[in-house]
C-alpha atoms as a PDB file:
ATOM      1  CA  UNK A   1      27.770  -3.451 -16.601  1.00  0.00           C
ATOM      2  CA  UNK A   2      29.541  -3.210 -13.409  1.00  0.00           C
ATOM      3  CA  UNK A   3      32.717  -4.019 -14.693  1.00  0.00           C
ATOM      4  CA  UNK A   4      33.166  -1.695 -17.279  1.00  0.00           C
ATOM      5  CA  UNK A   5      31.650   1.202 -14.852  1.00  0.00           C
ATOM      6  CA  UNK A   6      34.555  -0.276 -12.230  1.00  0.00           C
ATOM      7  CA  UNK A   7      36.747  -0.655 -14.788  1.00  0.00           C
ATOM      8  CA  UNK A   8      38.075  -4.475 -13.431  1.00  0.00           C
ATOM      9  CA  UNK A   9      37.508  -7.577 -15.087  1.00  0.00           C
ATOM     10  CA  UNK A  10      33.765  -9.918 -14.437  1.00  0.00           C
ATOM     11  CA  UNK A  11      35.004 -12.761 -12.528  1.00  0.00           C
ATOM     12  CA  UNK A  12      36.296 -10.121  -9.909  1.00  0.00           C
ATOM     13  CA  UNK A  13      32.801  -8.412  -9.616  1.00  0.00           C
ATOM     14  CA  UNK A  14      31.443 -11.917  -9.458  1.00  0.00           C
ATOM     15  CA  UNK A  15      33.555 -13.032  -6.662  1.00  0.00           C
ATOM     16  CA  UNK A  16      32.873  -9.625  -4.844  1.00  0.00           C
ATOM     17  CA  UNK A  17      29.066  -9.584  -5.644  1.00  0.00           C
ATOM     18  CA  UNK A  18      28.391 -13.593  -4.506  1.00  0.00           C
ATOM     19  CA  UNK A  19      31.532 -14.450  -2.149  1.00  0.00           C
ATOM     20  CA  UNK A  20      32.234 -11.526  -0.040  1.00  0.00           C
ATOM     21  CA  UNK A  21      29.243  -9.451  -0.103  1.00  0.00           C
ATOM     22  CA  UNK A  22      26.852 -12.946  -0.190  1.00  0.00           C
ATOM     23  CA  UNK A  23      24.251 -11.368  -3.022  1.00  0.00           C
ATOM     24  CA  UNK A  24      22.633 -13.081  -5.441  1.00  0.00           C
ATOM     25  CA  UNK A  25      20.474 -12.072  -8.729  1.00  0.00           C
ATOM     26  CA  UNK A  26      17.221 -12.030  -8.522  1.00  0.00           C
ATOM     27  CA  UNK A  27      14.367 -11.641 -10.570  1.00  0.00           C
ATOM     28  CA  UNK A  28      11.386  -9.026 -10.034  1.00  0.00           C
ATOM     29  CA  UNK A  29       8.041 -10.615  -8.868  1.00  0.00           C
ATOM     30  CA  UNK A  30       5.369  -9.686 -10.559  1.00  0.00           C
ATOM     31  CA  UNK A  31       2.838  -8.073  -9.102  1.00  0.00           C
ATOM     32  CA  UNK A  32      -1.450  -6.818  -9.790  1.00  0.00           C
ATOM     33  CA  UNK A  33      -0.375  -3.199  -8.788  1.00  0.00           C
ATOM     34  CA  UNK A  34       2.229  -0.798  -7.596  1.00  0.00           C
ATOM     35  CA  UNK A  35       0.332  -0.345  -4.177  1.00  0.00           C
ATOM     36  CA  UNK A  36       0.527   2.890  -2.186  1.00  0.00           C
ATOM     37  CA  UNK A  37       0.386   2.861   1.067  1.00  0.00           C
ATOM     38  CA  UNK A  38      -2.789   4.000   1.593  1.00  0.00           C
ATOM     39  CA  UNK A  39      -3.990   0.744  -0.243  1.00  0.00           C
ATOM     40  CA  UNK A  40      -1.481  -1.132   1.913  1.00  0.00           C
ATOM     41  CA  UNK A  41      -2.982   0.485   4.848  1.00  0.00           C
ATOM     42  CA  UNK A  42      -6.692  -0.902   3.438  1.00  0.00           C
ATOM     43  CA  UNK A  43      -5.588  -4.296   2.971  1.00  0.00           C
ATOM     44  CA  UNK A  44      -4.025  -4.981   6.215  1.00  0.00           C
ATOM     45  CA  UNK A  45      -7.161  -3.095   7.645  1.00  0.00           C
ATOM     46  CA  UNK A  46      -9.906  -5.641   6.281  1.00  0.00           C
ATOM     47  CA  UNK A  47      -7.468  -8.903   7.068  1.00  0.00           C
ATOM     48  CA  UNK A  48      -7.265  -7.208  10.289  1.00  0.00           C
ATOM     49  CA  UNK A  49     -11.405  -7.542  10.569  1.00  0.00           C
ATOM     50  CA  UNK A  50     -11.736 -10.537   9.034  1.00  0.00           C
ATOM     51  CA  UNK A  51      -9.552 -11.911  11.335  1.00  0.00           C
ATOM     52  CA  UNK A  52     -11.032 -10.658  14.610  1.00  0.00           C
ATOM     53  CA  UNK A  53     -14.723 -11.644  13.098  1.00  0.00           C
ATOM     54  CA  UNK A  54     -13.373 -14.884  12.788  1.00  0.00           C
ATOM     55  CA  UNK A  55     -11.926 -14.829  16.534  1.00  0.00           C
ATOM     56  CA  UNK A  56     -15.527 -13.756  17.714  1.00  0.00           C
ATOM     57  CA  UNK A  57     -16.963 -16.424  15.511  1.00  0.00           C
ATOM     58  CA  UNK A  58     -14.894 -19.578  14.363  1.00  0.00           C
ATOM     59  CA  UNK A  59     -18.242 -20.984  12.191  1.00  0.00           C
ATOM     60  CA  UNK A  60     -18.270 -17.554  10.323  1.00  0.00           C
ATOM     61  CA  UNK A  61     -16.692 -19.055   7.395  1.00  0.00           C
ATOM     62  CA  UNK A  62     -19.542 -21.845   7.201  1.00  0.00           C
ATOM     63  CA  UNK A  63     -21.788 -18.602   6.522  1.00  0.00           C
ATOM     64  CA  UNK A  64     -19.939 -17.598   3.662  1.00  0.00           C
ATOM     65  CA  UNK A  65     -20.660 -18.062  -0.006  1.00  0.00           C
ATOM     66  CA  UNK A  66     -18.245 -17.123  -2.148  1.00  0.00           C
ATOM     67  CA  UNK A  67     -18.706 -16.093  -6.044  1.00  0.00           C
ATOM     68  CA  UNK A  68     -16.377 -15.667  -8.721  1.00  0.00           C
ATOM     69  CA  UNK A  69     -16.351 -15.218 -12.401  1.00  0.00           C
ATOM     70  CA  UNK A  70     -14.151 -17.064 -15.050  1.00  0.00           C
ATOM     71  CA  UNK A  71     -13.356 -17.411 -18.593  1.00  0.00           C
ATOM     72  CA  UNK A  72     -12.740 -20.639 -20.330  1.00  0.00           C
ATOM     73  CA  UNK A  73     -11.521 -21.506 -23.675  1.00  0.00           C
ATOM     74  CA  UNK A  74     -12.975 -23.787 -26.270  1.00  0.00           C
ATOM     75  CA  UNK A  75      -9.290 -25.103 -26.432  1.00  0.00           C
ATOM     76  CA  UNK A  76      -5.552 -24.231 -25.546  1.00  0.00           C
ATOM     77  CA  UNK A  77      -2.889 -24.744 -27.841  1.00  0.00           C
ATOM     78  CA  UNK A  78      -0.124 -28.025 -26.719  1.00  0.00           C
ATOM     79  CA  UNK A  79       2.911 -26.590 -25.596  1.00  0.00           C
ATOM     80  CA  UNK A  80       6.189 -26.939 -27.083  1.00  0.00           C
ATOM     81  CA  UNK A  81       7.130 -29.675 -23.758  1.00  0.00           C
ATOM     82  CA  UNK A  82       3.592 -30.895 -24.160  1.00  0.00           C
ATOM     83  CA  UNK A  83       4.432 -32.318 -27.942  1.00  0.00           C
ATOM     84  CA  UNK A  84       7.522 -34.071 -26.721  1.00  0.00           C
ATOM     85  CA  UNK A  85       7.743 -37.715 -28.672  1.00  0.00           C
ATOM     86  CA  UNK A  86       9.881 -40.507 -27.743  1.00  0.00           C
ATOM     87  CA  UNK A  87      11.813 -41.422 -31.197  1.00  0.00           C
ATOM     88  CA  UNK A  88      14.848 -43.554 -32.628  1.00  0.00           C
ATOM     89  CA  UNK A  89      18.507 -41.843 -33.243  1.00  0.00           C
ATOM     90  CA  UNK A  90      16.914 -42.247 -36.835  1.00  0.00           C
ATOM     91  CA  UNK A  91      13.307 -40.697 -36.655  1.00  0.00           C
ATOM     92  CA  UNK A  92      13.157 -37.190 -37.999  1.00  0.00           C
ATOM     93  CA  UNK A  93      12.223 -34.357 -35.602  1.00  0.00           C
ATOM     94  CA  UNK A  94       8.857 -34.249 -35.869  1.00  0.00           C
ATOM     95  CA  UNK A  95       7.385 -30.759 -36.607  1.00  0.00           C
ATOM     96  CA  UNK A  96       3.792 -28.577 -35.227  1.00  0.00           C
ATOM     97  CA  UNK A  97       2.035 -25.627 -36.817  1.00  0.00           C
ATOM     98  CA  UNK A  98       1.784 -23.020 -34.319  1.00  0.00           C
ATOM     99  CA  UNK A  99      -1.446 -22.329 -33.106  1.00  0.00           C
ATOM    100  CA  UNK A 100      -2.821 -19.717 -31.112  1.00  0.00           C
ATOM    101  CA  UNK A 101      -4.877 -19.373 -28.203  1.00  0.00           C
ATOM    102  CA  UNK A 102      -8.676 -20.419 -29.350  1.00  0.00           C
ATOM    103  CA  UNK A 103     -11.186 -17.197 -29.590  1.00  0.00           C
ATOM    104  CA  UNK A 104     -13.935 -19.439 -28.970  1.00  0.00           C
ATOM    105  CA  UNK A 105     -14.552 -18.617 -24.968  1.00  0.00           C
ATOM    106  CA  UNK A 106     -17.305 -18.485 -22.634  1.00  0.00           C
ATOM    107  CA  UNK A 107     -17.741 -17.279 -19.220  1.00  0.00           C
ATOM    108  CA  UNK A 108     -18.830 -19.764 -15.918  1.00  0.00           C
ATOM    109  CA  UNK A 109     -19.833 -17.631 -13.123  1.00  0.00           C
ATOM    110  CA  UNK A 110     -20.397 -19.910  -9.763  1.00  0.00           C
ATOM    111  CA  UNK A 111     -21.228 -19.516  -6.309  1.00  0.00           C
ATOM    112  CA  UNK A 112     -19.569 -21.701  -3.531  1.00  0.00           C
ATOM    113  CA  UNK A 113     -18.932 -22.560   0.330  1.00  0.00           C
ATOM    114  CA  UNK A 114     -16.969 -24.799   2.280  1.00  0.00           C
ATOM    115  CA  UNK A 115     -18.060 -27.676   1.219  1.00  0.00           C
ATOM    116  CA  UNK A 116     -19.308 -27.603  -2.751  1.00  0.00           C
ATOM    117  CA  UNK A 117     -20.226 -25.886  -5.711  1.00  0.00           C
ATOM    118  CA  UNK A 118     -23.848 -24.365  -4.660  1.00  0.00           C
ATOM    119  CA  UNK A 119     -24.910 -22.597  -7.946  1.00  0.00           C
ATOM    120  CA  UNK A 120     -23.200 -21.876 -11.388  1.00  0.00           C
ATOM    121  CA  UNK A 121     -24.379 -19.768 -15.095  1.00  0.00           C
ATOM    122  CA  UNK A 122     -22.573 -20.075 -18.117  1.00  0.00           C
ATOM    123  CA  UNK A 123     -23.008 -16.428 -19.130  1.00  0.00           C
ATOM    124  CA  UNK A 124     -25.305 -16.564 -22.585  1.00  0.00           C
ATOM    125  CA  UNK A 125     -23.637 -15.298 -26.101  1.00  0.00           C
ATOM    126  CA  UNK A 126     -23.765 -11.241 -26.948  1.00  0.00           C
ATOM    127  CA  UNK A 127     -24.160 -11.176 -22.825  1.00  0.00           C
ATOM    128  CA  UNK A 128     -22.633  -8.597 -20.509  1.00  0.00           C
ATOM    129  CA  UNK A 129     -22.026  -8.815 -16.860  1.00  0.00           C
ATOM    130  CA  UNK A 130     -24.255  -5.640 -15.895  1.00  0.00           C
ATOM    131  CA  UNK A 131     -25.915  -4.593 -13.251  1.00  0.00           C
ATOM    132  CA  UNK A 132     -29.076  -5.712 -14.070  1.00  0.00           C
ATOM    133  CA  UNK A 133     -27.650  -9.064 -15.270  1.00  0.00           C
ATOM    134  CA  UNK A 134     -25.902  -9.763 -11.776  1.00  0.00           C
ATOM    135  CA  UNK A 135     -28.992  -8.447  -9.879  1.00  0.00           C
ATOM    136  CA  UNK A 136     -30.896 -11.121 -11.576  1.00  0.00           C
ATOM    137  CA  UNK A 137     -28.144 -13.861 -11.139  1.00  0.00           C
ATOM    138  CA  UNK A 138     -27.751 -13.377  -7.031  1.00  0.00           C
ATOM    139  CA  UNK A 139     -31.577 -13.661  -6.912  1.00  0.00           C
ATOM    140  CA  UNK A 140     -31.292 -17.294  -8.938  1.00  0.00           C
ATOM    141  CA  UNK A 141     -28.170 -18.055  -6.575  1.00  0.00           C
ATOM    142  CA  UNK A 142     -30.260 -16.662  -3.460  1.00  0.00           C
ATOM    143  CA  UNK A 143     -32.985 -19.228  -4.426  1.00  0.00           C
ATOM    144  CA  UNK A 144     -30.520 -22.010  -4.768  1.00  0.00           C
ATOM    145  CA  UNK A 145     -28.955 -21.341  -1.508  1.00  0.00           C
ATOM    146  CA  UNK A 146     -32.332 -21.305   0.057  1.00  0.00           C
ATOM    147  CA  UNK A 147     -32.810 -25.612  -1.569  1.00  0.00           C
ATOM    148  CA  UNK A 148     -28.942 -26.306  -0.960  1.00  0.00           C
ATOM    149  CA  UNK A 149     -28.055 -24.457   2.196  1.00  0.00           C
ATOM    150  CA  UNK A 150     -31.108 -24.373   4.216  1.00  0.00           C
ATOM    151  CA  UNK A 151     -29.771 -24.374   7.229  1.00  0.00           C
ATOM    152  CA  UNK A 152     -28.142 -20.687   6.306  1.00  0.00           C
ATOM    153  CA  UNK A 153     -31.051 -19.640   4.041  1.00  0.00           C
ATOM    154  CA  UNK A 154     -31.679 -16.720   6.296  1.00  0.00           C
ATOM    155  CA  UNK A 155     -28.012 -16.087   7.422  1.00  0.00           C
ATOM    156  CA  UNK A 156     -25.317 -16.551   4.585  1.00  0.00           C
ATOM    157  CA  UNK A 157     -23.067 -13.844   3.844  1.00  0.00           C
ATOM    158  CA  UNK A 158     -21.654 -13.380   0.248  1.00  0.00           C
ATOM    159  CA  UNK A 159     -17.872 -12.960  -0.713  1.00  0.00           C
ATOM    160  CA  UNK A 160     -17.610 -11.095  -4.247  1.00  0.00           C
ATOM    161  CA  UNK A 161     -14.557  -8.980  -5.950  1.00  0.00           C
ATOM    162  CA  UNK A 162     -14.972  -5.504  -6.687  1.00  0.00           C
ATOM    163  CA  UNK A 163     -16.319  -5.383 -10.207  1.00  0.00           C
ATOM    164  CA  UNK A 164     -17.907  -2.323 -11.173  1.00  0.00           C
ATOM    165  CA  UNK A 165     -21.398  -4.805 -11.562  1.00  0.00           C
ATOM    166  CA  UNK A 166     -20.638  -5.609  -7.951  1.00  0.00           C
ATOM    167  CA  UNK A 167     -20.119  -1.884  -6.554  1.00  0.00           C
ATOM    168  CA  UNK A 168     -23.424  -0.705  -8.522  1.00  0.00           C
ATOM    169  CA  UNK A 169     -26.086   0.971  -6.139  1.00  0.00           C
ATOM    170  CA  UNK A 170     -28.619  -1.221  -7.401  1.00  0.00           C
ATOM    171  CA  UNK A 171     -26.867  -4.308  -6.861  1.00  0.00           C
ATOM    172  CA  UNK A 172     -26.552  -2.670  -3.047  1.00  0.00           C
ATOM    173  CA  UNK A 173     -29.973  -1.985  -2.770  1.00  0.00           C
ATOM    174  CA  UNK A 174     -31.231  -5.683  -3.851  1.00  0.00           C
ATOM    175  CA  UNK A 175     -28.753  -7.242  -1.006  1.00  0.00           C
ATOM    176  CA  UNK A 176     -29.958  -4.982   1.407  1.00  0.00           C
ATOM    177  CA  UNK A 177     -33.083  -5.749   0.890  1.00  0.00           C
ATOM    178  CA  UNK A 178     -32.342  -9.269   1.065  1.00  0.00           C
ATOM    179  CA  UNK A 179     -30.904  -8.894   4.257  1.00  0.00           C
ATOM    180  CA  UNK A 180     -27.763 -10.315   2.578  1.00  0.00           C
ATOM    181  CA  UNK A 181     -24.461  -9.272   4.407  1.00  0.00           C
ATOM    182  CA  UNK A 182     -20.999  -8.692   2.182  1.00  0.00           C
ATOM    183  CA  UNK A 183     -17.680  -9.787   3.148  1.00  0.00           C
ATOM    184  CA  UNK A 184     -15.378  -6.939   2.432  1.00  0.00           C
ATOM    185  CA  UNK A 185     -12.470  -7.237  -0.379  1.00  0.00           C
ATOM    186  CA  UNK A 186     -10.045  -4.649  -0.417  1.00  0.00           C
ATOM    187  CA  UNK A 187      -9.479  -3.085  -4.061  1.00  0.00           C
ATOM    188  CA  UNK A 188      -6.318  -4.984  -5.970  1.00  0.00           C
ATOM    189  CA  UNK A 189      -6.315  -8.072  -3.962  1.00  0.00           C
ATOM    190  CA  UNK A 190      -7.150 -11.250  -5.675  1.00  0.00           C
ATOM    191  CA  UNK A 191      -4.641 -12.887  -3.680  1.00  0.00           C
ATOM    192  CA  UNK A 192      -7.037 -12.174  -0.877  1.00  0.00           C
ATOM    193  CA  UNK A 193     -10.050 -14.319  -1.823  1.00  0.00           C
ATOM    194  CA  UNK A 194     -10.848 -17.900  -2.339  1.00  0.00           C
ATOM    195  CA  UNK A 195      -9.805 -19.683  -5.084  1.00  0.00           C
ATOM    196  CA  UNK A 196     -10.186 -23.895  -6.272  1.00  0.00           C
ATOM    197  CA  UNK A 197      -7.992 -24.126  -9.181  1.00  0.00           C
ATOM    198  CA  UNK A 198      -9.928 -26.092 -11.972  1.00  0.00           C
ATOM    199  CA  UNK A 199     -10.559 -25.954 -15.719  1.00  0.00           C
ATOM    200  CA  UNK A 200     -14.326 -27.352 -16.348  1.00  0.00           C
ATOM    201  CA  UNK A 201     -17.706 -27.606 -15.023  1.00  0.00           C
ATOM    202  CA  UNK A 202     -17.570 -31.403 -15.023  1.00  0.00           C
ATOM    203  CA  UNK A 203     -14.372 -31.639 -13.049  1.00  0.00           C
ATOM    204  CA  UNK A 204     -15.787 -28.761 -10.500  1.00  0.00           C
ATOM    205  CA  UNK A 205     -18.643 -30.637  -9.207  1.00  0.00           C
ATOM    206  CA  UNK A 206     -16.577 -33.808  -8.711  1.00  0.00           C
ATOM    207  CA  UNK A 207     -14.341 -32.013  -6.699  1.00  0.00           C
ATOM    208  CA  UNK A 208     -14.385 -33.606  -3.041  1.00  0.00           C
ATOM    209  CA  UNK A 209     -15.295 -31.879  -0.267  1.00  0.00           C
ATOM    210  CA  UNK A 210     -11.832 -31.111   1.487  1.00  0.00           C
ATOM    211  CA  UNK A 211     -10.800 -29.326  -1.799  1.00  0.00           C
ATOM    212  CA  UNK A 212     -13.554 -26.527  -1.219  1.00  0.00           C
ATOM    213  CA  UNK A 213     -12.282 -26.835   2.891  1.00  0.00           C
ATOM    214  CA  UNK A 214      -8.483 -26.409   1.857  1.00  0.00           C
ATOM    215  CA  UNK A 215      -9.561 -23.899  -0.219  1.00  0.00           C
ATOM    216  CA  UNK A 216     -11.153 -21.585   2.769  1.00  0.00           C
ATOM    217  CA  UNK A 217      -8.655 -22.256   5.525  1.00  0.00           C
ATOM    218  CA  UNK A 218      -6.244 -21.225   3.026  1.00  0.00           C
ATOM    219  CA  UNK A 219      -8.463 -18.032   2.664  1.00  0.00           C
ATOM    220  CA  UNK A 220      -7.979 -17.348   6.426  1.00  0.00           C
ATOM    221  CA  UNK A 221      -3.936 -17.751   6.052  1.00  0.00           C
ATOM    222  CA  UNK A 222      -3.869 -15.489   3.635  1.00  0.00           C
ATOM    223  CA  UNK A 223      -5.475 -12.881   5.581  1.00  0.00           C
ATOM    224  CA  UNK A 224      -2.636 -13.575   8.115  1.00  0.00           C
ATOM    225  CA  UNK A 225      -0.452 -13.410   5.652  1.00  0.00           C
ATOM    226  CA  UNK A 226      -1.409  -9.943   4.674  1.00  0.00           C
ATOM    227  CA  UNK A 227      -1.107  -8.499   8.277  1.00  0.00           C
ATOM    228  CA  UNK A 228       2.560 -10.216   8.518  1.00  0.00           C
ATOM    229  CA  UNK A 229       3.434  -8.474   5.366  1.00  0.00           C
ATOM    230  CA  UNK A 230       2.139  -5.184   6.101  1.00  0.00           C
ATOM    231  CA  UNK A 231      -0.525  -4.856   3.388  1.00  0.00           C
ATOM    232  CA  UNK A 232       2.205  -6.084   0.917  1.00  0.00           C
ATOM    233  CA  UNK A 233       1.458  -8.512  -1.691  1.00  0.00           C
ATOM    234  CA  UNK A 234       2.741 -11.976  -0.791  1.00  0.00           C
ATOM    235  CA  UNK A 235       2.425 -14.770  -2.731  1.00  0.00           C
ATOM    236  CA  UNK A 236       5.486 -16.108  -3.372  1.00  0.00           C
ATOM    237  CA  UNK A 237       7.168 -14.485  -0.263  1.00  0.00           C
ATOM    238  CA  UNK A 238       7.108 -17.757   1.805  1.00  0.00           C
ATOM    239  CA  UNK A 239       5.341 -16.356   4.910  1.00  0.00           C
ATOM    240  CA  UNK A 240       5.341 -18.743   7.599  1.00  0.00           C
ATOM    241  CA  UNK A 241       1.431 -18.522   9.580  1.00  0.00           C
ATOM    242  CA  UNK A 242       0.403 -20.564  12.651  1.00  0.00           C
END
């Protein structure tokens, strides 16, 4: 503690710390990774090009299909707020075995644009996301595009993380061959994608359109956001973007 290292009582350090030197305590945020700045240096670098594409062509992001991977759970336990109960001066506190978060869980992998949800798997039981597995997957999506999104059958470009599935030769090979162009992701940056928060299936494809909009222009702020901030994270950080 700074007052025993000082040797003078708290309330002066407090006074010193918060009324004449105006600091205040403040808690770490926590971040996907310690980034060097090397990966700095790559993330401001692809915001940077995504950016200018953008400039050249405002519709790019109409091109863009956008996959992502997610577990869900059969159930989550009720929080300790969540079991709150209106009761009489009288009633007993009522009481709640603790439970823990269900093992039961499956994986929904999904494809979307601008506007909806264009193709989603529920990944089968004993299943891994391989190479092989994905290869077969972006074909299925690829046909689905092709009924859905005709009007970019031939000219859709697809947004994916960097999973190791995703980085696989093969899986390189088959979108070349495809003539299927990648949007780049820099390594460690999920806050650099798209993202629709939701928690079903069901509730996904009743989504309304502007949700899937909202969820893209906010996609193109946060590449913004990443130039402002130097290739720092910045979620959280309040970054005001035009």
């Amino acid at each position: 503690m700074l007052s025993d290292e000082l040797n003078i009582n708290r309330e002066t350090v407090r006074k010193i710390l918060i009324e004449d030197l105006s600091m205040k305590k403040i808690c770490a945020k926590m971040v996907p990774k310690n980034l060097s700045e090397e990966q700095k240096h790559v993330r401001m670098t692809v915001a940077q090009d995504c950016l200018e594409q953008l400039e050249n062509d405002p519709k790019l992001l109409e091109h863009v299909v956008a996959g992502d991977e997610s577990w869900f759970f059969q159930y989550d336990p009720e929080t300790k707020r969540q079991s709150q109960q209106w009761l009489s001066p009288a009633s007993a506190r009522p009481k709640k075995a603790r439970m823990s978060k269900s093992k039961v869980k499956t994986m929904m992998i999904c494809f979307f644009d601008s506007n909806k949800l264009v193709h989603k798997e529920f990944l089968p039981p004993g299943q891994t996301v391989n190479q092989q597995f994905y290869i077969e997957l972006l074909e299925r999506s690829r046909k689905r595009i092709i009924r859905v999104r005709p009007e970019i059958a031939n000219t859709w470009i697809l947004h994916h993380d960097n999973a190791p599935c995703h980085r696989a030769f093969s899986v390189m090979q088959f979108l070349t061959s495809k003539n299927i162009t990648v949007l780049p992701q820099p390594p460690y940056s999920p806050d650099m994608s798209p993202y629709i928060q939701t928690s079903v299936t069901r509730v996904f494809q009743e989504l309304p359109v502007n949700n899937f909009q909202k969820s893209y222009e906010n996609w193109k702020k946060r590449w913004t956001q990443c130039v402002t901030a130097q290739g720092e994270y910045f979620e959280g950080d309040h970054i005001d973007v035009p």
